[in-house]
PDB file of N, CA and C in Angstrom:
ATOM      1  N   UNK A   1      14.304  -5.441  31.433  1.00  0.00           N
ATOM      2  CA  UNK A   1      14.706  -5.667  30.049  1.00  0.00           C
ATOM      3  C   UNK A   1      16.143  -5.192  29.897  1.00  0.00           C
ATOM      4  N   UNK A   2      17.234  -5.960  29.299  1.00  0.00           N
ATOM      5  CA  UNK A   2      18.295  -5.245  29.007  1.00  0.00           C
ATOM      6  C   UNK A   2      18.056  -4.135  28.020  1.00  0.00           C
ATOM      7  N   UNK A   3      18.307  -3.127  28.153  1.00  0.00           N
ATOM      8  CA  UNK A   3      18.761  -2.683  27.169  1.00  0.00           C
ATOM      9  C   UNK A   3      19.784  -2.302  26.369  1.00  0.00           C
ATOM     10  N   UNK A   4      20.746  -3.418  26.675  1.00  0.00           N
ATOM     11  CA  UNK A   4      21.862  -3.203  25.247  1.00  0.00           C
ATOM     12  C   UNK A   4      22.466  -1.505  25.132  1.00  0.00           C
ATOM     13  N   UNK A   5      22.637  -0.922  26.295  1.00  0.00           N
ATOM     14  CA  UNK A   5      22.935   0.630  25.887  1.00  0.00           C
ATOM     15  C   UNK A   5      21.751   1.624  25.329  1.00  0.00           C
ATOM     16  N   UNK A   6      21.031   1.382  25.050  1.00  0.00           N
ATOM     17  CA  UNK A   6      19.877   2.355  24.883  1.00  0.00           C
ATOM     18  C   UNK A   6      19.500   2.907  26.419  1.00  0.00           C
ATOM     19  N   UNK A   7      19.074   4.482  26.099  1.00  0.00           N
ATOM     20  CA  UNK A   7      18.923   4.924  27.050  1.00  0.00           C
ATOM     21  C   UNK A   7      17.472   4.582  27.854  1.00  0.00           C
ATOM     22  N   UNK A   8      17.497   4.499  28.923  1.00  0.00           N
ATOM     23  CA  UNK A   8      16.229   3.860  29.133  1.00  0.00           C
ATOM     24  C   UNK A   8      14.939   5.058  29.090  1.00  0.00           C
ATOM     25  N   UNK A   9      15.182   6.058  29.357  1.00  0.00           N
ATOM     26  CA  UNK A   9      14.050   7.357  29.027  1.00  0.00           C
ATOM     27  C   UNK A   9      13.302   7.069  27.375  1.00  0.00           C
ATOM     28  N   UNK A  10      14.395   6.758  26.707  1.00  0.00           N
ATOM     29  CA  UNK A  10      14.270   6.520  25.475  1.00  0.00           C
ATOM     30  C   UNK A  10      13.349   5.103  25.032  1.00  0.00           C
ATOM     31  N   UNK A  11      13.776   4.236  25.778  1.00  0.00           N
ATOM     32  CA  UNK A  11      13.539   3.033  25.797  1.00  0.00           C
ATOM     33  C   UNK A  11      11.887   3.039  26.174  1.00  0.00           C
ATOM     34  N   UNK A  12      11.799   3.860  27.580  1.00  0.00           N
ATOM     35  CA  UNK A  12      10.124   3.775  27.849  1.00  0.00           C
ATOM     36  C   UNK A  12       9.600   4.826  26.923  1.00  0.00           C
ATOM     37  N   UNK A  13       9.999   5.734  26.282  1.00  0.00           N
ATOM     38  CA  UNK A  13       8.757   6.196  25.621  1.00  0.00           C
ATOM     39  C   UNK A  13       8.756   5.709  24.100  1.00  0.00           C
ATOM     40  N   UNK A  14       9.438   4.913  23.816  1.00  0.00           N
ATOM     41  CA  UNK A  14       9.003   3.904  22.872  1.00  0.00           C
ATOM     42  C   UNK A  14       7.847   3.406  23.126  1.00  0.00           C
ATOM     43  N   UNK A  15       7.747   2.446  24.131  1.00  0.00           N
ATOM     44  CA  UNK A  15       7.176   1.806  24.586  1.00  0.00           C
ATOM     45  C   UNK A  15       6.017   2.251  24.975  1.00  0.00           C
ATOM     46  N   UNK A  16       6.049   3.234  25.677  1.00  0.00           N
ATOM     47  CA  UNK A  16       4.766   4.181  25.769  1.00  0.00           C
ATOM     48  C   UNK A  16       4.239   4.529  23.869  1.00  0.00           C
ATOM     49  N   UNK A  17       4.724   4.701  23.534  1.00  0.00           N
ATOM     50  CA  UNK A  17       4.351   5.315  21.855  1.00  0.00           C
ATOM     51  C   UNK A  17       3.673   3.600  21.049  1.00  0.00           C
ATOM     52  N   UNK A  18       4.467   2.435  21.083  1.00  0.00           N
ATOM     53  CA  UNK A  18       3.980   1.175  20.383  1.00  0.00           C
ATOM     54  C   UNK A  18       2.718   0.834  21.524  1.00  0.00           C
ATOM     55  N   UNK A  19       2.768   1.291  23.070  1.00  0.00           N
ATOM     56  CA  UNK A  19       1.621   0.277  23.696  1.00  0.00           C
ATOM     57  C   UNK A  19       0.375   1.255  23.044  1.00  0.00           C
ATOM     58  N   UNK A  20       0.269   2.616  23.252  1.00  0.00           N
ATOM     59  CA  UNK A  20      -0.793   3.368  22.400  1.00  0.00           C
ATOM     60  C   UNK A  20      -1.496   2.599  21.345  1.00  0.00           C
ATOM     61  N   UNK A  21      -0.494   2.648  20.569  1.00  0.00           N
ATOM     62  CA  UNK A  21      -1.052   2.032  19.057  1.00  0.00           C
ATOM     63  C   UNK A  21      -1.132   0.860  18.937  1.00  0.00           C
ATOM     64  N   UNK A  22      -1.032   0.041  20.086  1.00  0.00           N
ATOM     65  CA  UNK A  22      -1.579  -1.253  20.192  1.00  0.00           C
ATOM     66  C   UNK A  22      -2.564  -1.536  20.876  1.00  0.00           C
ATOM     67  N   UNK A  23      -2.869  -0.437  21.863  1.00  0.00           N
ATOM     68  CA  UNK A  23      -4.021  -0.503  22.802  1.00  0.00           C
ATOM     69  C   UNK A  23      -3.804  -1.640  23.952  1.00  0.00           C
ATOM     70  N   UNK A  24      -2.395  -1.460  24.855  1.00  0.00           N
ATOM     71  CA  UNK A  24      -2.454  -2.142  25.940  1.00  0.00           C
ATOM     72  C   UNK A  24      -1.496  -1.174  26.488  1.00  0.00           C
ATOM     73  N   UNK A  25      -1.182  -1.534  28.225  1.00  0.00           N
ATOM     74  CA  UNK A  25      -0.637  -0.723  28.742  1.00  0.00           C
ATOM     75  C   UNK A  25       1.274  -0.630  28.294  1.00  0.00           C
ATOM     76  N   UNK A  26       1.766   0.000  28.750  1.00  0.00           N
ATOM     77  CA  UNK A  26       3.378   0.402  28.678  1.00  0.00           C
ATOM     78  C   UNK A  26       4.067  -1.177  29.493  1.00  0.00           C
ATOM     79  N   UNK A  27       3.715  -1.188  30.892  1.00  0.00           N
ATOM     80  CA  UNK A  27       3.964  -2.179  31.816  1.00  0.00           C
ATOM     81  C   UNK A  27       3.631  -3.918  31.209  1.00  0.00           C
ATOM     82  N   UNK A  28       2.362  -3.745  30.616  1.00  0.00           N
ATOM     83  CA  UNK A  28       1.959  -5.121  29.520  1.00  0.00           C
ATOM     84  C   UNK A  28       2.946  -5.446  29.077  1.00  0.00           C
ATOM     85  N   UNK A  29       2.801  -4.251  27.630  1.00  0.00           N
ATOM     86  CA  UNK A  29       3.955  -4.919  26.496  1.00  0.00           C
ATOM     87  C   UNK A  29       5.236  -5.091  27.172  1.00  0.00           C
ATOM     88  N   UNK A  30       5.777  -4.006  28.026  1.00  0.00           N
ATOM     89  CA  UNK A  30       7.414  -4.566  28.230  1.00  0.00           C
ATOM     90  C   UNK A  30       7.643  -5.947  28.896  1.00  0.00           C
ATOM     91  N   UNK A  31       6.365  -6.375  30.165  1.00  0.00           N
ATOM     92  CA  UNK A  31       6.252  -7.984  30.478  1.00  0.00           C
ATOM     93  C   UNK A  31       6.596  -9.101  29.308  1.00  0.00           C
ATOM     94  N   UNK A  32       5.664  -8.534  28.383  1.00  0.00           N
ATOM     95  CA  UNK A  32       5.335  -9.670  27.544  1.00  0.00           C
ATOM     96  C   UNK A  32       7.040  -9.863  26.417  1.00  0.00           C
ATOM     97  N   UNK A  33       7.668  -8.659  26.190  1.00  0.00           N
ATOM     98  CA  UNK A  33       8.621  -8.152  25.309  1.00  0.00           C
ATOM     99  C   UNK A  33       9.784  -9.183  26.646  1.00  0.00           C
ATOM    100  N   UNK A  34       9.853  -8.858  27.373  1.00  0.00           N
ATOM    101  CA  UNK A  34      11.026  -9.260  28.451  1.00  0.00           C
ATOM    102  C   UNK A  34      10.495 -11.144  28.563  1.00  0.00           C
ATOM    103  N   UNK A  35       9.250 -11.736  28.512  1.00  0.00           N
ATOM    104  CA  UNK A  35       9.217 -12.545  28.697  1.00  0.00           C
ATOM    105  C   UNK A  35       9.234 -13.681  27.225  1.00  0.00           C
ATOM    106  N   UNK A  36       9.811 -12.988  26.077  1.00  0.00           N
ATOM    107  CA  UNK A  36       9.867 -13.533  24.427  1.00  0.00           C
ATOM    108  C   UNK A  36       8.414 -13.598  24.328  1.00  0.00           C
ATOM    109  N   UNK A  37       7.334 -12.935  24.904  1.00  0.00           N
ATOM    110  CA  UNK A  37       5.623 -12.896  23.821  1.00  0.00           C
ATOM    111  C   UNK A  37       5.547 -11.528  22.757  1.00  0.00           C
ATOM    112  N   UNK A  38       5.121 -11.989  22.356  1.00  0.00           N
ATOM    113  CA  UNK A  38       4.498 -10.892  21.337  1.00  0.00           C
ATOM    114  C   UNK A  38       3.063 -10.631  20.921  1.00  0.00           C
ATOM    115  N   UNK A  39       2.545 -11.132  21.958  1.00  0.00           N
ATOM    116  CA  UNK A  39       0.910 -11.360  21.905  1.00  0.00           C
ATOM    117  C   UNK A  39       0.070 -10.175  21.501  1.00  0.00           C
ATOM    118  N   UNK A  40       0.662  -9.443  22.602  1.00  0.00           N
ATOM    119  CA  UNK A  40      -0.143  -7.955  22.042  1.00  0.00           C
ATOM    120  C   UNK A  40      -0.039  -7.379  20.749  1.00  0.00           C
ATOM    121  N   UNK A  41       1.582  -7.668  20.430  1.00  0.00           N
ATOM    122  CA  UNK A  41       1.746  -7.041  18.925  1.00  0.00           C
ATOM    123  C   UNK A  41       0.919  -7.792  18.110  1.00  0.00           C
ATOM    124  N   UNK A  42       1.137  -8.921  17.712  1.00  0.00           N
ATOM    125  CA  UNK A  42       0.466  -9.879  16.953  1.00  0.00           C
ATOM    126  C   UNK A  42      -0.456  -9.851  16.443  1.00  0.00           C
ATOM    127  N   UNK A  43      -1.721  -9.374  17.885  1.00  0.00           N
ATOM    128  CA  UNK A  43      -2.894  -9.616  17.681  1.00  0.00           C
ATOM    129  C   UNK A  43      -3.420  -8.128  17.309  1.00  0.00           C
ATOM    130  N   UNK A  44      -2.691  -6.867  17.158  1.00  0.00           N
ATOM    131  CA  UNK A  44      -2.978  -6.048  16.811  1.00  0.00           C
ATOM    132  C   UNK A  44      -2.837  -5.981  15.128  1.00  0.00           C
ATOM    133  N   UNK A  45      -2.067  -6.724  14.550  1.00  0.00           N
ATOM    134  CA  UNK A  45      -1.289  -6.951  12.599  1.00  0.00           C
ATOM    135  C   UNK A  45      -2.279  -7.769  11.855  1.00  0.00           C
ATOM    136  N   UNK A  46      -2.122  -7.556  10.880  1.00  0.00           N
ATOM    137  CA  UNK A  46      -3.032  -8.639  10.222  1.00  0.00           C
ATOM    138  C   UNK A  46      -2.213 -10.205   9.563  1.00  0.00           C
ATOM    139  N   UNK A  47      -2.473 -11.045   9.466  1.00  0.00           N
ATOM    140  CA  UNK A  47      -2.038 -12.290   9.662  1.00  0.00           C
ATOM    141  C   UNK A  47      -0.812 -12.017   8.569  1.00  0.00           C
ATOM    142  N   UNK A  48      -0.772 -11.617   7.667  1.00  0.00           N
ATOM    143  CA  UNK A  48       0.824 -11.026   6.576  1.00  0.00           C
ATOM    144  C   UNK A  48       1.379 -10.658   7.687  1.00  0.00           C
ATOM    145  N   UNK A  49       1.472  -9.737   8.117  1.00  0.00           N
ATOM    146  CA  UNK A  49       2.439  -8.973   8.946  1.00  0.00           C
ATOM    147  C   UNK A  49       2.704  -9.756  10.304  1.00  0.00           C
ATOM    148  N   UNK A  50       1.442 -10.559  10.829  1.00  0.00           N
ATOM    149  CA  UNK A  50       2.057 -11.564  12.093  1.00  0.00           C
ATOM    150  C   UNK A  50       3.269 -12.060  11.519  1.00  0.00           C
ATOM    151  N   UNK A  51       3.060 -12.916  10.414  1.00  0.00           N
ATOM    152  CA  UNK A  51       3.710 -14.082   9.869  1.00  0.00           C
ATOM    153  C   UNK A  51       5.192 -13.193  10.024  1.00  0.00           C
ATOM    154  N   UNK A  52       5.565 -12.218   8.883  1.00  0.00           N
ATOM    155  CA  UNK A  52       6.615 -11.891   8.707  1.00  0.00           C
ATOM    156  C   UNK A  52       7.331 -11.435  10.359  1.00  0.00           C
ATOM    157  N   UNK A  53       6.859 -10.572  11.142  1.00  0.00           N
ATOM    158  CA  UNK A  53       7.245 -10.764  12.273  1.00  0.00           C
ATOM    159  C   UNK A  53       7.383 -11.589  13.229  1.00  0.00           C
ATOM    160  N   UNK A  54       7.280 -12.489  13.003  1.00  0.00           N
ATOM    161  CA  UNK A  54       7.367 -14.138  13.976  1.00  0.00           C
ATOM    162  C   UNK A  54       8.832 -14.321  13.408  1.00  0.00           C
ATOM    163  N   UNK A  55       8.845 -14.413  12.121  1.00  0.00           N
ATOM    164  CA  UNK A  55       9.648 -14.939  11.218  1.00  0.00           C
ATOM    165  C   UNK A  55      10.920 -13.977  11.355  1.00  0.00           C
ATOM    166  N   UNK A  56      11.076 -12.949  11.899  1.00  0.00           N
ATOM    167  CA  UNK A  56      12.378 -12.044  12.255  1.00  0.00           C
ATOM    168  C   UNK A  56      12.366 -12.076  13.468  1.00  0.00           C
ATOM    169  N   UNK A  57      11.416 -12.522  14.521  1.00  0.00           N
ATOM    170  CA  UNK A  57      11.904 -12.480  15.828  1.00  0.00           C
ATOM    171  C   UNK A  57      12.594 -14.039  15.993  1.00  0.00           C
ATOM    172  N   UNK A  58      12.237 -14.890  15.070  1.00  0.00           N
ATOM    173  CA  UNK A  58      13.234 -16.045  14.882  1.00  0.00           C
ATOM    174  C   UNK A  58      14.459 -16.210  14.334  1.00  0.00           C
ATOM    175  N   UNK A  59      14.724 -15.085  14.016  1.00  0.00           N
ATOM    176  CA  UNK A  59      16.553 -14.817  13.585  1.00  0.00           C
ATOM    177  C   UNK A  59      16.659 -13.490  13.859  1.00  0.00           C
ATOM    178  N   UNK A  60      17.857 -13.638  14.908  1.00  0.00           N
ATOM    179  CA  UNK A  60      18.159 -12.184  15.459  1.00  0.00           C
ATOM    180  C   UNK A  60      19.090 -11.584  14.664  1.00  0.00           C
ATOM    181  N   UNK A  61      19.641 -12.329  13.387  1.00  0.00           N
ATOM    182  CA  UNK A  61      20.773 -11.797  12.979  1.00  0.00           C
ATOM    183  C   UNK A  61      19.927 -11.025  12.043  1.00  0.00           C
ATOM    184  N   UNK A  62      18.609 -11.440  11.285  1.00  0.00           N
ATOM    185  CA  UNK A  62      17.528 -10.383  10.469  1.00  0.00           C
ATOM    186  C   UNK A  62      17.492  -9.392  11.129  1.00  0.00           C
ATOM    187  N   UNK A  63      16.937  -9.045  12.401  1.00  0.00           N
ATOM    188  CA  UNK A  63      16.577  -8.444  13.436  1.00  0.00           C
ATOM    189  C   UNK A  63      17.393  -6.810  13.262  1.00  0.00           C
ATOM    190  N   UNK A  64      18.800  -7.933  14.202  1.00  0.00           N
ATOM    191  CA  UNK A  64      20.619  -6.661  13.998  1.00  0.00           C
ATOM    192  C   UNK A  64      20.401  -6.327  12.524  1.00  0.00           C
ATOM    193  N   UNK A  65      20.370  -6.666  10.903  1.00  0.00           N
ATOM    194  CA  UNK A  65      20.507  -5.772  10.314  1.00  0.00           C
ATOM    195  C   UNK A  65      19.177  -4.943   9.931  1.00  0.00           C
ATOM    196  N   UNK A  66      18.211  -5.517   9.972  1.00  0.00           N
ATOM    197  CA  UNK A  66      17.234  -4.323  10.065  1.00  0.00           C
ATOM    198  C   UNK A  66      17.113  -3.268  10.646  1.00  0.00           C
ATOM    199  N   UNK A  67      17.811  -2.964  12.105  1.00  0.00           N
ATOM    200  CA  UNK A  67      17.858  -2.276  13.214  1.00  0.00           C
ATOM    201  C   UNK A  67      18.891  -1.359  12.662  1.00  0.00           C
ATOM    202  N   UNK A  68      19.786  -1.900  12.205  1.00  0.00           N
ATOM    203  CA  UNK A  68      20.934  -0.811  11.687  1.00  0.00           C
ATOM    204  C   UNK A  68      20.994  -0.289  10.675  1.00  0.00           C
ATOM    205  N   UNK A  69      19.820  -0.138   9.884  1.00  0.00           N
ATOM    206  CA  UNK A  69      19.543   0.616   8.351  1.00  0.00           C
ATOM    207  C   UNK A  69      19.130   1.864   8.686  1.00  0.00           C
ATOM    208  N   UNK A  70      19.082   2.932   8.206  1.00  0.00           N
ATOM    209  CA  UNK A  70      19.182   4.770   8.198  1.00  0.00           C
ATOM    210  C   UNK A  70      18.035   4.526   8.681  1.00  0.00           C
ATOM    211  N   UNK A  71      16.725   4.113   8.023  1.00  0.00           N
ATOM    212  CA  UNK A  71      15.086   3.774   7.761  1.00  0.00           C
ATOM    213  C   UNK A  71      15.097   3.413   9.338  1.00  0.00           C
ATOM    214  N   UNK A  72      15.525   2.284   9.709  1.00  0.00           N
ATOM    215  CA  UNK A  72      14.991   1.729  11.157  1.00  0.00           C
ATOM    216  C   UNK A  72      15.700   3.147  12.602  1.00  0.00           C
ATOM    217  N   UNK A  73      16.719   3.534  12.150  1.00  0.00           N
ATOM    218  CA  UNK A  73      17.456   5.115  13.432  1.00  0.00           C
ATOM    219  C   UNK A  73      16.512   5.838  12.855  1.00  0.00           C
ATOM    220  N   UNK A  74      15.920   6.226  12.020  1.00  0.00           N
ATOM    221  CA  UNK A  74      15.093   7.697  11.776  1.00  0.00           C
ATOM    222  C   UNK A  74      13.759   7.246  12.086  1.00  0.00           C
ATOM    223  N   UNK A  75      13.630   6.062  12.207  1.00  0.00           N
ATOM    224  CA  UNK A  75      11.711   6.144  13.009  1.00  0.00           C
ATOM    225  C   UNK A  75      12.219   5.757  14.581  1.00  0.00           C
ATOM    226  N   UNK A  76      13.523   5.279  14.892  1.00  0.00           N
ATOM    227  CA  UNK A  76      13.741   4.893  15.862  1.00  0.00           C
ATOM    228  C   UNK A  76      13.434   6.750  16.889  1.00  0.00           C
ATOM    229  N   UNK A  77      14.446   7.134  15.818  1.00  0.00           N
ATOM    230  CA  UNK A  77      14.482   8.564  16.297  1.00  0.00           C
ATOM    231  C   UNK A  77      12.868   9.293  16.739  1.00  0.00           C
ATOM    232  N   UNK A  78      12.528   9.141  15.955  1.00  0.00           N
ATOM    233  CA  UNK A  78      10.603   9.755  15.326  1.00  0.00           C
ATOM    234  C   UNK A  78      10.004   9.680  16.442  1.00  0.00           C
ATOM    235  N   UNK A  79      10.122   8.152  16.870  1.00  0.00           N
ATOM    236  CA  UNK A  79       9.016   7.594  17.914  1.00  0.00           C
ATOM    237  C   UNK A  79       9.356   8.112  19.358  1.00  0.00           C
ATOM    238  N   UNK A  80      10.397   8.285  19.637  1.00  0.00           N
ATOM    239  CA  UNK A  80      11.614   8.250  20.707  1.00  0.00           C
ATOM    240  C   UNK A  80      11.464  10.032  20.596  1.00  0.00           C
ATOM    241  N   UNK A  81      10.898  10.720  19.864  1.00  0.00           N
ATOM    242  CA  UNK A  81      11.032  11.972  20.173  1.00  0.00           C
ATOM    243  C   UNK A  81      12.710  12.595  20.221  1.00  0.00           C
ATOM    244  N   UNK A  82      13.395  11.844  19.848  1.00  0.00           N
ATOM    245  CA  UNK A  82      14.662  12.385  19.688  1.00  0.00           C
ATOM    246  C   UNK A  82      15.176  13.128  18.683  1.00  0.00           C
ATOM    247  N   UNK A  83      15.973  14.558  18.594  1.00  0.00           N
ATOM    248  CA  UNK A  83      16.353  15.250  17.569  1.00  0.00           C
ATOM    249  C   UNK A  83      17.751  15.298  17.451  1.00  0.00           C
TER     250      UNK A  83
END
């Protein structure tokens, strides 16, 4: 997966933290994330929340400013165990 400058320590325990709460492995989701699926996420949301997330992974420019709001770095931070 590129990661665009994110550190990758950082990067897997994201990933470790969303596969938990989705109930598949770390190695899964990043396949599926590196290969454009979102299967696992998907099928974990309820059909509101599929929808709206389909619908931002189809414009990356939604994506970039969601990512860069205080709200999206402070859970980024949260999850990531970073202080």
């Amino acid at each position: 997966m590129n990661n665009n400058g994110i550190d990758p320590k950082k990067l897997s325990g994201l990933l470790n933290v969303v596969s938990k709460k989705l109930g598949v492995s770390p190695d899964k989701l990043r396949s599926e994330l590196e290969a454009g699926k979102f299967d696992s996420a998907l099928s974990a949301m309820n059909r509101n929340d599929a929808a709206k997330f389909q619908q931002a992974v189809n414009n990356p420019k939604m994506v970039e400013r969601m990512m860069s709001t205080p709200q999206a770095k402070a859970l980024y931070k949260k999850l990531s165990g970073e202080k």
